[in-house]
C-alpha atoms as a PDB file:
ATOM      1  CA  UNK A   1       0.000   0.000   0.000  1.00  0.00           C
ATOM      2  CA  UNK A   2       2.696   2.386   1.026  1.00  0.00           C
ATOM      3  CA  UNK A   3       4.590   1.718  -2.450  1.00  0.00           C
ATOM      4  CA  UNK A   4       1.670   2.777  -4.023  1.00  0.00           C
ATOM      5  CA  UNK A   5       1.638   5.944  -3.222  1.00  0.00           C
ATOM      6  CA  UNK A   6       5.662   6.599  -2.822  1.00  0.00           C
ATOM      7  CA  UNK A   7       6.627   5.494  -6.108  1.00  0.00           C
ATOM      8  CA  UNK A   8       5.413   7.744  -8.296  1.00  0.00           C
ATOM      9  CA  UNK A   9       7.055  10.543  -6.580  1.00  0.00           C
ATOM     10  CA  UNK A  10      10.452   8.217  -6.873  1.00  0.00           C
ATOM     11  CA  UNK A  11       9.900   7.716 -10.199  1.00  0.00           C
ATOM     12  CA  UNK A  12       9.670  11.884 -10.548  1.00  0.00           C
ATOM     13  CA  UNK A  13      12.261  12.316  -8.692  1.00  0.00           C
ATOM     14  CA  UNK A  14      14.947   9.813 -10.896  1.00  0.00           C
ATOM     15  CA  UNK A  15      13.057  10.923 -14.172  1.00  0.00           C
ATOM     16  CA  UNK A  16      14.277  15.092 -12.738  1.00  0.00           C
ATOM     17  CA  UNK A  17      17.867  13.489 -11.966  1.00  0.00           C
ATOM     18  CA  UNK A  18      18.263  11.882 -15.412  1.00  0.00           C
ATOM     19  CA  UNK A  19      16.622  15.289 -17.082  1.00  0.00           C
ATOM     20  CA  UNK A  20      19.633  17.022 -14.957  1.00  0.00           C
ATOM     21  CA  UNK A  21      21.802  14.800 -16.048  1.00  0.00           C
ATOM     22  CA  UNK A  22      21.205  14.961 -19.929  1.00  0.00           C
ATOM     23  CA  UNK A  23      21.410  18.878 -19.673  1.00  0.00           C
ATOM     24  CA  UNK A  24      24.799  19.108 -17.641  1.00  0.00           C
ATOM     25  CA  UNK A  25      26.178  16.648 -20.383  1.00  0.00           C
ATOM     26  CA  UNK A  26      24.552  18.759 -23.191  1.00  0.00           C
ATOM     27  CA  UNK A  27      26.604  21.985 -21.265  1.00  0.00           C
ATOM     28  CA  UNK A  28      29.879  20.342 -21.661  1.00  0.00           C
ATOM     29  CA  UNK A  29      29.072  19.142 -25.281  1.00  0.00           C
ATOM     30  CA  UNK A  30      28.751  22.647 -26.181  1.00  0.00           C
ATOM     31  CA  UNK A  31      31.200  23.621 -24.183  1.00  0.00           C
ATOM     32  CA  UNK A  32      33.618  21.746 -25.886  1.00  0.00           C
ATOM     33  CA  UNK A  33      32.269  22.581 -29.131  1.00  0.00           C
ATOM     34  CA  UNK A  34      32.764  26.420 -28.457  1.00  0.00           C
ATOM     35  CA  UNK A  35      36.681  25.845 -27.571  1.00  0.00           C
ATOM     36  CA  UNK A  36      36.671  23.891 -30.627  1.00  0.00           C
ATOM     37  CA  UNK A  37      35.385  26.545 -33.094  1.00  0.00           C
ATOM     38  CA  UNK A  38      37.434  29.344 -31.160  1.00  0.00           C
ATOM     39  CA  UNK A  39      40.507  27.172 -31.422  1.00  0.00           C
ATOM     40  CA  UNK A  40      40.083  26.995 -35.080  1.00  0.00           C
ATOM     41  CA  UNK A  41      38.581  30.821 -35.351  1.00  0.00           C
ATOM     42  CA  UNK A  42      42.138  31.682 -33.719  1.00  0.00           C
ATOM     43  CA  UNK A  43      44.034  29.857 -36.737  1.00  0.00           C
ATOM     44  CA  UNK A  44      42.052  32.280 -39.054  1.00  0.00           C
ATOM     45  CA  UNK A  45      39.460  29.793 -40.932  1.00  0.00           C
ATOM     46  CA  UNK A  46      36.347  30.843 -42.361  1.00  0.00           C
ATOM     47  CA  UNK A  47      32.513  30.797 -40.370  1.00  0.00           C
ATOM     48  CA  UNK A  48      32.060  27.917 -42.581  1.00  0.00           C
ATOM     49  CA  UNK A  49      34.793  25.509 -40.961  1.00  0.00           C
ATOM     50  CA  UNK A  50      34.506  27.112 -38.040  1.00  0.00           C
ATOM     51  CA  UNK A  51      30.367  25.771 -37.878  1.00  0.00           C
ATOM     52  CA  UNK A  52      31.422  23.070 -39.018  1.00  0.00           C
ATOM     53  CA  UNK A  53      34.284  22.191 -36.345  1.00  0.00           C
ATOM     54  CA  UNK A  54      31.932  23.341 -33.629  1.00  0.00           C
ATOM     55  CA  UNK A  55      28.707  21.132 -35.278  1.00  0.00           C
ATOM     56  CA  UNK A  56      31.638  17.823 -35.202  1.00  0.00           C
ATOM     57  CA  UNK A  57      32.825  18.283 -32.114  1.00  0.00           C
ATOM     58  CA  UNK A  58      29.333  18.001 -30.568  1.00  0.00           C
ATOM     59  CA  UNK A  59      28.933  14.663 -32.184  1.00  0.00           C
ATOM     60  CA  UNK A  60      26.349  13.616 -29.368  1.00  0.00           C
ATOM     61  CA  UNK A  61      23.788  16.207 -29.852  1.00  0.00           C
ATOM     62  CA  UNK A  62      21.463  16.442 -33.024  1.00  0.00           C
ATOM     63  CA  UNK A  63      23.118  19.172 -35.552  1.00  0.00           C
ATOM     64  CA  UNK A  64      19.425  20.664 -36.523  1.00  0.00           C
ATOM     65  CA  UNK A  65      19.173  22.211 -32.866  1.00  0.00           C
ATOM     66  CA  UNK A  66      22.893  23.655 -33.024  1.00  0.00           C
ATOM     67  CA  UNK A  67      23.346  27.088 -33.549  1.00  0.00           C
ATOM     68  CA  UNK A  68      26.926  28.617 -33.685  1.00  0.00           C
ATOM     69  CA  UNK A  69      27.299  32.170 -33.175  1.00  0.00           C
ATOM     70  CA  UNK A  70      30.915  33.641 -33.881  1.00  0.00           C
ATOM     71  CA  UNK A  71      32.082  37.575 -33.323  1.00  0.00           C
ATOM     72  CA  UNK A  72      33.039  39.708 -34.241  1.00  0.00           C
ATOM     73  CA  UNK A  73      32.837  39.757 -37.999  1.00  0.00           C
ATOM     74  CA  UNK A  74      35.466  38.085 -40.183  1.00  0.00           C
ATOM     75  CA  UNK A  75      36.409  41.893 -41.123  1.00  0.00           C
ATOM     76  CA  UNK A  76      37.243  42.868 -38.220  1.00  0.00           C
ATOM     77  CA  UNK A  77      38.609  39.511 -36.959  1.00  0.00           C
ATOM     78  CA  UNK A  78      42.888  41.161 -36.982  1.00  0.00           C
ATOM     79  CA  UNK A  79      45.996  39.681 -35.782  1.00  0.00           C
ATOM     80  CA  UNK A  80      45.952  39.883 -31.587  1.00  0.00           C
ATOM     81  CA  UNK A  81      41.799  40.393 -31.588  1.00  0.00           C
ATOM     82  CA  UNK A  82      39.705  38.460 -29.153  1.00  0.00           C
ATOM     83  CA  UNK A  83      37.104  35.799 -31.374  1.00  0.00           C
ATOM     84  CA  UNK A  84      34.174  34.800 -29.261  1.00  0.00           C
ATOM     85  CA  UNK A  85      32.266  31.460 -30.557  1.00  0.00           C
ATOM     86  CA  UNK A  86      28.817  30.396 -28.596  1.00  0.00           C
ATOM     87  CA  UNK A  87      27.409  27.257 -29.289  1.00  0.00           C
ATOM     88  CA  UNK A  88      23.519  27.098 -28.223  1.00  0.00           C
ATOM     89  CA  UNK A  89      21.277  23.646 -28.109  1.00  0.00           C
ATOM     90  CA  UNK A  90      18.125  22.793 -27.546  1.00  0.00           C
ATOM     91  CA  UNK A  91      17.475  20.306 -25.496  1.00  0.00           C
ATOM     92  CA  UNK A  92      13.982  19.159 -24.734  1.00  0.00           C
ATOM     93  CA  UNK A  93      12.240  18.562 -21.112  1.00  0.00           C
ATOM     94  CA  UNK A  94      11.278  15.121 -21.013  1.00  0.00           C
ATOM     95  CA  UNK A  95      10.289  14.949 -17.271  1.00  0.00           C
ATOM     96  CA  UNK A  96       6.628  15.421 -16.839  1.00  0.00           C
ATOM     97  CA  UNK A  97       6.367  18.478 -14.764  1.00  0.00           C
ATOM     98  CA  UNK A  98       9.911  19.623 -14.931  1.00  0.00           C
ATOM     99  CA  UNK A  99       8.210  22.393 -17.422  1.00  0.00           C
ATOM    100  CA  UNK A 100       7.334  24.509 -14.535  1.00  0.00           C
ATOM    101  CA  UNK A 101      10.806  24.763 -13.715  1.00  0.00           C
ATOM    102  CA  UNK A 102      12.889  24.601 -16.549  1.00  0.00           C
ATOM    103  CA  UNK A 103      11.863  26.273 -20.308  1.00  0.00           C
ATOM    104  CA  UNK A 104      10.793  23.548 -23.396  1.00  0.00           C
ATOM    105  CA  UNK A 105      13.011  23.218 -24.997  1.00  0.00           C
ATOM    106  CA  UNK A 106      16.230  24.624 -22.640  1.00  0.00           C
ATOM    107  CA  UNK A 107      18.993  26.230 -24.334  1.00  0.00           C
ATOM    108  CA  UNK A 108      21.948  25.227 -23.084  1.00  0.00           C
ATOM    109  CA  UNK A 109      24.995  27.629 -23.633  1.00  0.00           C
ATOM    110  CA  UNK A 110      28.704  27.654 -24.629  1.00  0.00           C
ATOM    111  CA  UNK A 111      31.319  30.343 -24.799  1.00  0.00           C
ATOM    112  CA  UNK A 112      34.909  30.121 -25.822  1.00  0.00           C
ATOM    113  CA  UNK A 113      37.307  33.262 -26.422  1.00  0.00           C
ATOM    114  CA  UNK A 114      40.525  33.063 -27.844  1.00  0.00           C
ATOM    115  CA  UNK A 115      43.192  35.133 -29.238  1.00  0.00           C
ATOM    116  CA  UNK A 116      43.438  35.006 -33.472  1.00  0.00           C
ATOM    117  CA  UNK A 117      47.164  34.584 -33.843  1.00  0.00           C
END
């Protein structure tokens, strides 16, 4: 009787943990992906290679919800100037409930800055 009524809110409760989970992993995914795309945005290749990079190094995640972001523009992108990539995903909610918590789909962030040599 008493595992009637407790077990739903255990099942919540590991459903929220494995929701957590899946986001902090989707963090360091993009994450990685931004130092990627900086890394190659500091060797002076084009938006192109440097989506592309940042879209293969975040193998995991599903490329149609990746958006890359890179600044400044290639014009102004001189010997010595800071490069910024951010990598954004969205990740959907699957946790029933978790909604009034978190935003459907939750956009998980990456930055990376580096130096263009």
């Amino acid at each position: 009787m008493e595992l009637a009524l407790v077990l739903p809110i255990l099942l919540l409760i590991l459903m929220a943990i494995i929701d957590m989970g899946r986001i902090y992993h989707g963090y360091l995914s993009v994450t990685t992906a931004a130092r990627e795309g900086a890394r190659q945005a500091s060797l002076g290749r084009t938006d192109e290679e440097i989506r592309a990079t940042a879209i293969l190094s975040a193998t995991p995640l599903k490329a149609d919800h990746i958006t890359v972001v890179i600044s400044p523009d290639a014009r102004l992108r001189y010997s010595g100037a800071n490069i910024e990539v951010k990598v954004e995903y969205q990740m959907a909610i699957i946790t029933p409930g978790m909604q009034a918590f978190f935003p459907n789909p939750y956009v998980v962030i990456g930055k990376a800055v580096m130096k263009r040599e």
